[in-house]
N, C-alpha and C. Protein backbone atom coordinates (compact mmCIF):
# COMPACT_ATOMS: atom_id res chain seq x y z
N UNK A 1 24.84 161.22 149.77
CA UNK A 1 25.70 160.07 149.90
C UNK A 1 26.57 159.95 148.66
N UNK A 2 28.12 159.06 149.00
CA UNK A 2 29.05 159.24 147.76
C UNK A 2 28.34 158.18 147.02
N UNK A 3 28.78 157.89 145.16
CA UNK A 3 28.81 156.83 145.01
C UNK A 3 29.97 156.05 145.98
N UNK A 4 30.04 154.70 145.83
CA UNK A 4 30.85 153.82 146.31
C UNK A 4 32.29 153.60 145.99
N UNK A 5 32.13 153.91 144.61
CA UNK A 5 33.82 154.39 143.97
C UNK A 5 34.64 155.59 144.84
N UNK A 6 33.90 156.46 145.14
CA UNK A 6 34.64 157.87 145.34
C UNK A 6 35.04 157.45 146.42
N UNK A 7 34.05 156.55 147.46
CA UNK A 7 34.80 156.34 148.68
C UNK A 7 36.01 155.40 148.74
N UNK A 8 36.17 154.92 147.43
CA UNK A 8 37.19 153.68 147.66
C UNK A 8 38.35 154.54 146.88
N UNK A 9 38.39 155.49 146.34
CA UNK A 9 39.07 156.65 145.83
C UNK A 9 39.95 157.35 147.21
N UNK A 10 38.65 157.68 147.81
CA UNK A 10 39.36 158.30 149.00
C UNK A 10 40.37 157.37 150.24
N UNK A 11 40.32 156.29 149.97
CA UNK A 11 41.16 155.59 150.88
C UNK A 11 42.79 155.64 150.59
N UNK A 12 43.58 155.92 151.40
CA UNK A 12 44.59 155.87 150.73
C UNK A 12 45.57 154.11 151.15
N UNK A 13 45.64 153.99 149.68
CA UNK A 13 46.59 152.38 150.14
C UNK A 13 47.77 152.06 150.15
N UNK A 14 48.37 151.46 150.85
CA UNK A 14 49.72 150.96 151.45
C UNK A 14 49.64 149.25 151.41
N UNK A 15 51.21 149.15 151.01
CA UNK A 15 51.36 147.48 151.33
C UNK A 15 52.80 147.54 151.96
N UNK A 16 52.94 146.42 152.52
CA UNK A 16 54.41 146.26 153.10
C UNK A 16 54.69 144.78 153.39
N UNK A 17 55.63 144.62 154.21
CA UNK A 17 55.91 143.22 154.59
C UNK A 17 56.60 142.76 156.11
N UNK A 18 56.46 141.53 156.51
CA UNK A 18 56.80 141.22 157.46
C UNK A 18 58.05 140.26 157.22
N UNK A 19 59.35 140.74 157.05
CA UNK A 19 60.37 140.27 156.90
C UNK A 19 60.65 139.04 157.89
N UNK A 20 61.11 138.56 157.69
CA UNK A 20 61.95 137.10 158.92
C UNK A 20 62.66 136.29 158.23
N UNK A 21 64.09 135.76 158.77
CA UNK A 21 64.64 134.84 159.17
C UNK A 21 64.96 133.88 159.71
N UNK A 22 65.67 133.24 159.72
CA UNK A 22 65.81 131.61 160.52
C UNK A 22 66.63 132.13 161.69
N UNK A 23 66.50 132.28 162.85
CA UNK A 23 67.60 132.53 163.94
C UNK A 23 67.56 131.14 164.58
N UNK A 24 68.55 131.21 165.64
CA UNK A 24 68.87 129.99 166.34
C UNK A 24 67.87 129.22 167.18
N UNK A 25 66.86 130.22 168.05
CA UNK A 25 65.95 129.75 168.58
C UNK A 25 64.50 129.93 167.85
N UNK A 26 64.32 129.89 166.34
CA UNK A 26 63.38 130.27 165.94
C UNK A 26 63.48 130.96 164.38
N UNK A 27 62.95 132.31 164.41
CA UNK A 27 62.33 133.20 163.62
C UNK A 27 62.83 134.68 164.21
N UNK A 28 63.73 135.37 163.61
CA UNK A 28 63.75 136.86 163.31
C UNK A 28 62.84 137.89 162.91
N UNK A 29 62.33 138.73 163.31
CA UNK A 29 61.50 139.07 162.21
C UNK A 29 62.22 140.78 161.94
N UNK A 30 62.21 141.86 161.05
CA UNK A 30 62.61 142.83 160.94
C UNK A 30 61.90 144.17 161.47
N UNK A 31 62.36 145.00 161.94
CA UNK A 31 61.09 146.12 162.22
C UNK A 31 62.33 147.36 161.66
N UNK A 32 61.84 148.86 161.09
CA UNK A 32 62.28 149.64 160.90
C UNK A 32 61.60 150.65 162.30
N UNK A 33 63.22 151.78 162.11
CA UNK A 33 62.48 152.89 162.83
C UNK A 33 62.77 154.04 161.73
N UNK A 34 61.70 155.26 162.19
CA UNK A 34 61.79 155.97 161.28
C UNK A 34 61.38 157.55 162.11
N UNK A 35 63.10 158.35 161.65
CA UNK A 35 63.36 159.18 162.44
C UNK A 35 62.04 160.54 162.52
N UNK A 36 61.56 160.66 161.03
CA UNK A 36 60.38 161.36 161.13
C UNK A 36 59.63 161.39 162.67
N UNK A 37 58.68 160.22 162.87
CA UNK A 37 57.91 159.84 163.39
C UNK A 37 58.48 159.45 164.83
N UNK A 38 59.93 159.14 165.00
CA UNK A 38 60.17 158.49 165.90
C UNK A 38 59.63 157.35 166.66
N UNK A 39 59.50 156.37 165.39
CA UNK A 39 58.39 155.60 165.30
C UNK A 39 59.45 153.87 165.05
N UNK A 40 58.53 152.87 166.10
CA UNK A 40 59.59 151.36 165.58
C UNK A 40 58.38 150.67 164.67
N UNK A 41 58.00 150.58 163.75
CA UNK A 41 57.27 149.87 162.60
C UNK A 41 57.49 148.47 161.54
N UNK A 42 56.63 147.92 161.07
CA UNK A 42 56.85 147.13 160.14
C UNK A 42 57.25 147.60 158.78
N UNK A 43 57.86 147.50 157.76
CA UNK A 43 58.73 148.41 156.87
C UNK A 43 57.02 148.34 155.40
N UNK A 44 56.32 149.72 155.05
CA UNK A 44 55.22 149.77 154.21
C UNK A 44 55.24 151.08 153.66
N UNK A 45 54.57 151.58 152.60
CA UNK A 45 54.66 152.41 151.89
C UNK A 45 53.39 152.44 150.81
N UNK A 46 53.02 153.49 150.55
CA UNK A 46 51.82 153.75 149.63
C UNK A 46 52.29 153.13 148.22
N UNK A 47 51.12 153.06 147.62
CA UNK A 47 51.19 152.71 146.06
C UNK A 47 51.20 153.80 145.01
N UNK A 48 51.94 153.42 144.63
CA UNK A 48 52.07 154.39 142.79
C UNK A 48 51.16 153.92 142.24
N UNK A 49 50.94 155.00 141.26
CA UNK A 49 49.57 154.94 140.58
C UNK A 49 49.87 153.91 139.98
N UNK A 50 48.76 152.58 139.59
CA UNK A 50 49.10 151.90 138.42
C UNK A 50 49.61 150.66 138.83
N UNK A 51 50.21 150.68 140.13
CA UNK A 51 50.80 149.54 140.63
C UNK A 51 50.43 148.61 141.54
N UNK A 52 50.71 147.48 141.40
CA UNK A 52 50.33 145.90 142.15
C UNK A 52 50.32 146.52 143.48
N UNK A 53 49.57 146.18 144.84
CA UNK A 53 50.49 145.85 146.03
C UNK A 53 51.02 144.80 146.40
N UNK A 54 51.38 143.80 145.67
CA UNK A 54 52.44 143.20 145.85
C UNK A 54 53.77 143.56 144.64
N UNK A 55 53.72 144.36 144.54
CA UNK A 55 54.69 144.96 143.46
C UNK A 55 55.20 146.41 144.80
N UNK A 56 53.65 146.96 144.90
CA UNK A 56 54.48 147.91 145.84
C UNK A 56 55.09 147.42 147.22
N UNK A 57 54.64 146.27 148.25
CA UNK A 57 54.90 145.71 148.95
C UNK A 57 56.46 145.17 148.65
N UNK A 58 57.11 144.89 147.77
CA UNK A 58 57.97 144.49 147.55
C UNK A 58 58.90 145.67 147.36
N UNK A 59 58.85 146.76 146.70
CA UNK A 59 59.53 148.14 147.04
C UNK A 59 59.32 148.78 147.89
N UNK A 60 58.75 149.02 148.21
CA UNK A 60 58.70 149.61 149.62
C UNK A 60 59.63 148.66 150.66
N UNK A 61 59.41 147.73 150.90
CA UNK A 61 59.96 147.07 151.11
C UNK A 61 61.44 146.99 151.04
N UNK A 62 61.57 146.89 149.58
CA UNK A 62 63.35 147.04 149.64
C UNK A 62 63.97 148.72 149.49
N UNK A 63 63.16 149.49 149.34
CA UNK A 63 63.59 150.75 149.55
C UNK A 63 63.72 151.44 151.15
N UNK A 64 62.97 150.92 152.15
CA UNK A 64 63.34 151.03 153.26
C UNK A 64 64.07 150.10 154.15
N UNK A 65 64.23 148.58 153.71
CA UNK A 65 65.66 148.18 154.49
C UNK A 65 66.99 147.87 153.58
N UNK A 66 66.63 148.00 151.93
CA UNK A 66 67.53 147.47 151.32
C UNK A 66 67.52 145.86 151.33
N UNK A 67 66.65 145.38 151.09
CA UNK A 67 66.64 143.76 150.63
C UNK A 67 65.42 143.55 149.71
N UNK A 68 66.10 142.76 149.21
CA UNK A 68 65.18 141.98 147.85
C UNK A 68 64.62 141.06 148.24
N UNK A 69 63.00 141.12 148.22
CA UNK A 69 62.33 139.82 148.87
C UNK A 69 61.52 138.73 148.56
N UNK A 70 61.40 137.69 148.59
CA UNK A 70 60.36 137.22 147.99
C UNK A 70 58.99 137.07 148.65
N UNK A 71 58.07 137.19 148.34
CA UNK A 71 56.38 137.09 149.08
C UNK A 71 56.37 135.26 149.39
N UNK A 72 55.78 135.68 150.20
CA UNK A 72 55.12 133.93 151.08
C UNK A 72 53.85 133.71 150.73
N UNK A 73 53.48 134.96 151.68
CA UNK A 73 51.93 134.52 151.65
C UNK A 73 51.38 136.20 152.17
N UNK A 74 49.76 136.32 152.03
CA UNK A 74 49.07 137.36 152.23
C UNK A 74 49.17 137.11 153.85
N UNK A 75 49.25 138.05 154.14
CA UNK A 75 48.78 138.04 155.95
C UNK A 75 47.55 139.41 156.15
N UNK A 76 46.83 139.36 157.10
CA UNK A 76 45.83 140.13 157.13
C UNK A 76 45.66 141.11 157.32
N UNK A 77 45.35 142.16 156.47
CA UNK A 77 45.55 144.05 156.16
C UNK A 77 44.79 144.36 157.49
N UNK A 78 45.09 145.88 157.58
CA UNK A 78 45.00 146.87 158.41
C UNK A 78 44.55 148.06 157.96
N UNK A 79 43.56 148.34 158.78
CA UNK A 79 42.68 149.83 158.19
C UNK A 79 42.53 150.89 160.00
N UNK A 80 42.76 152.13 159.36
CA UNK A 80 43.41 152.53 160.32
C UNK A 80 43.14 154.27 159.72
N UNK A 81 43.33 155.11 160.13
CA UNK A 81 42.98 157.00 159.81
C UNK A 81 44.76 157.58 160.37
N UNK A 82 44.76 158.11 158.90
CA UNK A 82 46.34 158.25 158.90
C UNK A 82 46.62 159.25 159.65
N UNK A 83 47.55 160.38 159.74
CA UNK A 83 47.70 161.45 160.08
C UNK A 83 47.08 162.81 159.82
N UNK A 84 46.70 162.66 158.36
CA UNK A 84 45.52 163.43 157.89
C UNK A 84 44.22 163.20 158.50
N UNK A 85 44.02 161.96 159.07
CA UNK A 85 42.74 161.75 159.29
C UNK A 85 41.76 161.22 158.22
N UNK A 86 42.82 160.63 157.06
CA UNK A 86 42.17 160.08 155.91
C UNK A 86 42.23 158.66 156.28
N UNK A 87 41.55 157.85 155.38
CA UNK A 87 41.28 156.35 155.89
C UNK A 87 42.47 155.61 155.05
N UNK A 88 43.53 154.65 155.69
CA UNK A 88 44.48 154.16 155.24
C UNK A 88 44.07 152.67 155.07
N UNK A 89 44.18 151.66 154.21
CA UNK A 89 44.33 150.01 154.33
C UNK A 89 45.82 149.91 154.04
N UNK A 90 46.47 148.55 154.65
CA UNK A 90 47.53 148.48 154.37
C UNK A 90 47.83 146.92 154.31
N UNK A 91 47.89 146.44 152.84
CA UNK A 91 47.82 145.05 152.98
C UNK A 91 49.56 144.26 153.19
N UNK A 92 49.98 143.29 153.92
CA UNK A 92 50.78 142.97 154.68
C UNK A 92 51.05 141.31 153.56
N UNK A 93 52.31 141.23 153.57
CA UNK A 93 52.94 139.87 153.03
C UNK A 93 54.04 139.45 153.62
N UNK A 94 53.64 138.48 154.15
CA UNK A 94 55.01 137.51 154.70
C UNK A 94 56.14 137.30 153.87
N UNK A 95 57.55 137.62 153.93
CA UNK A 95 58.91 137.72 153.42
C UNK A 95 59.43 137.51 153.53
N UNK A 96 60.38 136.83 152.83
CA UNK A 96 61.56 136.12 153.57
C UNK A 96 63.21 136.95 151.90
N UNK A 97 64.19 137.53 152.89
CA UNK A 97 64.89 137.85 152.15
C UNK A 97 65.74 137.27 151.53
N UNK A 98 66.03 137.67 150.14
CA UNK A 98 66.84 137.06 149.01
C UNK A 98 68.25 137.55 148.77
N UNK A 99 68.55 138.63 149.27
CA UNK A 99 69.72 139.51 149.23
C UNK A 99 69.52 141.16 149.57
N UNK A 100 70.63 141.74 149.17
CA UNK A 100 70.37 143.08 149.77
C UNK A 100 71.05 143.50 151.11
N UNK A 101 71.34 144.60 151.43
CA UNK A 101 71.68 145.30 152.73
C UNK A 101 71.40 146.57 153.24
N UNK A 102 71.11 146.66 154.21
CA UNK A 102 70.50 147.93 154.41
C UNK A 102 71.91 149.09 154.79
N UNK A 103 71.22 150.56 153.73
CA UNK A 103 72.03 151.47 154.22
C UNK A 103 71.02 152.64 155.21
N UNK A 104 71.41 153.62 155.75
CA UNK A 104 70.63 154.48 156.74
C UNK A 104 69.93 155.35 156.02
N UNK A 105 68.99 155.46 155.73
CA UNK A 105 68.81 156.95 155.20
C UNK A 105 67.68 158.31 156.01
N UNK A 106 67.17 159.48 155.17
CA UNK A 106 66.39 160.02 156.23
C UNK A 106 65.20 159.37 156.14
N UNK A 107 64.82 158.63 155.93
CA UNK A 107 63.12 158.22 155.75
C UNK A 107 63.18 156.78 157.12
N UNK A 108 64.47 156.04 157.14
CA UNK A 108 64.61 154.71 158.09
C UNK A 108 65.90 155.04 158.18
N UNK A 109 66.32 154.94 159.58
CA UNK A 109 68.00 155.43 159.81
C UNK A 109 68.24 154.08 160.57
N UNK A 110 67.52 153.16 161.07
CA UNK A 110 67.57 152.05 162.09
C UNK A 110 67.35 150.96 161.73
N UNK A 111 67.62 149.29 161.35
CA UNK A 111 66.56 148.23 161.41
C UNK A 111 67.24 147.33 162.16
N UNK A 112 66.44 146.65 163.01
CA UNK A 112 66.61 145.54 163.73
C UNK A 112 65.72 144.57 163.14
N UNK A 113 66.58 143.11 164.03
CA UNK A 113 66.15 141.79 163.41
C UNK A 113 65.68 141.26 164.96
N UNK A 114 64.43 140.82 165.35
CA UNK A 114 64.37 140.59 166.92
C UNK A 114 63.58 139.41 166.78
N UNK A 115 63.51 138.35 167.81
CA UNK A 115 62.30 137.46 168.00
C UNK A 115 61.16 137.86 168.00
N UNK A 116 59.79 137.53 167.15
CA UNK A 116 58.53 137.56 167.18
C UNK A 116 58.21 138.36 168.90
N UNK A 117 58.32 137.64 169.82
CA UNK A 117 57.44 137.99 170.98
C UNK A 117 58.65 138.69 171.54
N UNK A 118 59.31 139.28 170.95
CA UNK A 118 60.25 140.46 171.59
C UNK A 118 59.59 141.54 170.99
N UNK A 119 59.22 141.90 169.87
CA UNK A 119 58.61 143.13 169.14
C UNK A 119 57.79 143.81 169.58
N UNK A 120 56.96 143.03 170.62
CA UNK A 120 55.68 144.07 171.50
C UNK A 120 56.08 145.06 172.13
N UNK A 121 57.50 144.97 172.64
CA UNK A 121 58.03 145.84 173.43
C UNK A 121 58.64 147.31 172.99
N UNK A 122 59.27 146.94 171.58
CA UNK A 122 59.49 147.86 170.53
C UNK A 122 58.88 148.24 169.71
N UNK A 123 57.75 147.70 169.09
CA UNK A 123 56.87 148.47 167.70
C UNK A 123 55.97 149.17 168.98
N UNK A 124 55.77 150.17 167.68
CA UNK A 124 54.96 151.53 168.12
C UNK A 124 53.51 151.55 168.25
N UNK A 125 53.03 150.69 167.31
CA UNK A 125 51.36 150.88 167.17
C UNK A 125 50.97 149.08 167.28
N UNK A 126 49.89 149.03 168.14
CA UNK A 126 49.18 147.85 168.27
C UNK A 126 48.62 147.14 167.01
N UNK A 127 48.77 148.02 165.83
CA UNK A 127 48.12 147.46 164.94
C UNK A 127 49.40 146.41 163.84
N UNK A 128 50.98 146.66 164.10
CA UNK A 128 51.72 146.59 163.91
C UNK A 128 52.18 144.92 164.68
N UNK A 129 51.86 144.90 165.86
CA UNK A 129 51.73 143.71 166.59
C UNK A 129 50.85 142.68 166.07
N UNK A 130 49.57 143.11 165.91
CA UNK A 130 48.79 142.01 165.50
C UNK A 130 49.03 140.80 163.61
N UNK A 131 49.57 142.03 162.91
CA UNK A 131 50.06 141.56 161.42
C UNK A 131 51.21 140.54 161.96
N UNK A 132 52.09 141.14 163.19
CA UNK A 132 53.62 140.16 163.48
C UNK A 132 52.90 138.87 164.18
N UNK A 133 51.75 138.78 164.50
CA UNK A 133 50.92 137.71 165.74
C UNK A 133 50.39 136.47 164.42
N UNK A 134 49.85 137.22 163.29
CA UNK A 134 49.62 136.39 162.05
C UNK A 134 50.57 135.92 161.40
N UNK A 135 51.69 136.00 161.38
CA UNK A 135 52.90 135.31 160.89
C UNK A 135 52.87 133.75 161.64
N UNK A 136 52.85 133.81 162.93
CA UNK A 136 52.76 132.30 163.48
C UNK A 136 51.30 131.42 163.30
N UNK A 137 51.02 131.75 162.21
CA UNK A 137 49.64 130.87 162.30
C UNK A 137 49.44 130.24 161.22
């Protein structure tokens, strides 16, 4: 058996955020797509060594739509076996943007701004739905 460190070694971690706006009937919220994967997602990214996830949540963040954001609040992480088949957490913060604009690049070539209960139809992974389901609560 590992010690307990090595296994928390082996996890790999991610933070990101759940962007939204004020729209007319409500709340916007943002989703990226990302041509890799061909994938519609919430916009997240691994951590640099050394760094906050809410430090990385916030770059990642503005490195894949181009906006500067401020944090709200924690919303509830996601653990999940990446593509490797390694074990991913990915802790999630409610956002609301400060400035910024998004340009295309190869990593996110797409972002839309859609109503909350429009997103089921477009995000890719169920686990992606449930973080956008904790925003209204």
């Amino acid at each position: 058996m590992s010690p307990p460190d090595a296994e928390l070694d082996d996890v790999v971690r991610a933070a990101g955020g759940v962007v939204w706006r004020p729209a007319a009937d409500g709340v916007e919220v943002l989703v990226v797509h990302r041509p890799k994967y061909d994938d519609w997602s919430l916009p997240k990214g691994k951590l640099h060594e050394g760094e906050s996830d809410e430090d990385a949540a916030r770059r990642e963040v503005e490195e894949e739509t181009g906006l500067r954001c401020t944090l709200v609040r924690e919303l509830p992480s996601i653990s999940y076996n990446d593509r490797q088949g390694r074990a991913k957490v990915v802790r999630y913060w409610e956002m609301r943007p400060e400035g910024g604009s998004f340009t295309p690049t190869d990593e996110v070539d797409e972002v839309r701004w859609m109503p909350p209960d429009q997103l089921s139809r477009l995000l890719s992974y169920d686990r992606d739905r449930d973080v956008v389901a904790a925003l209204k609560k």
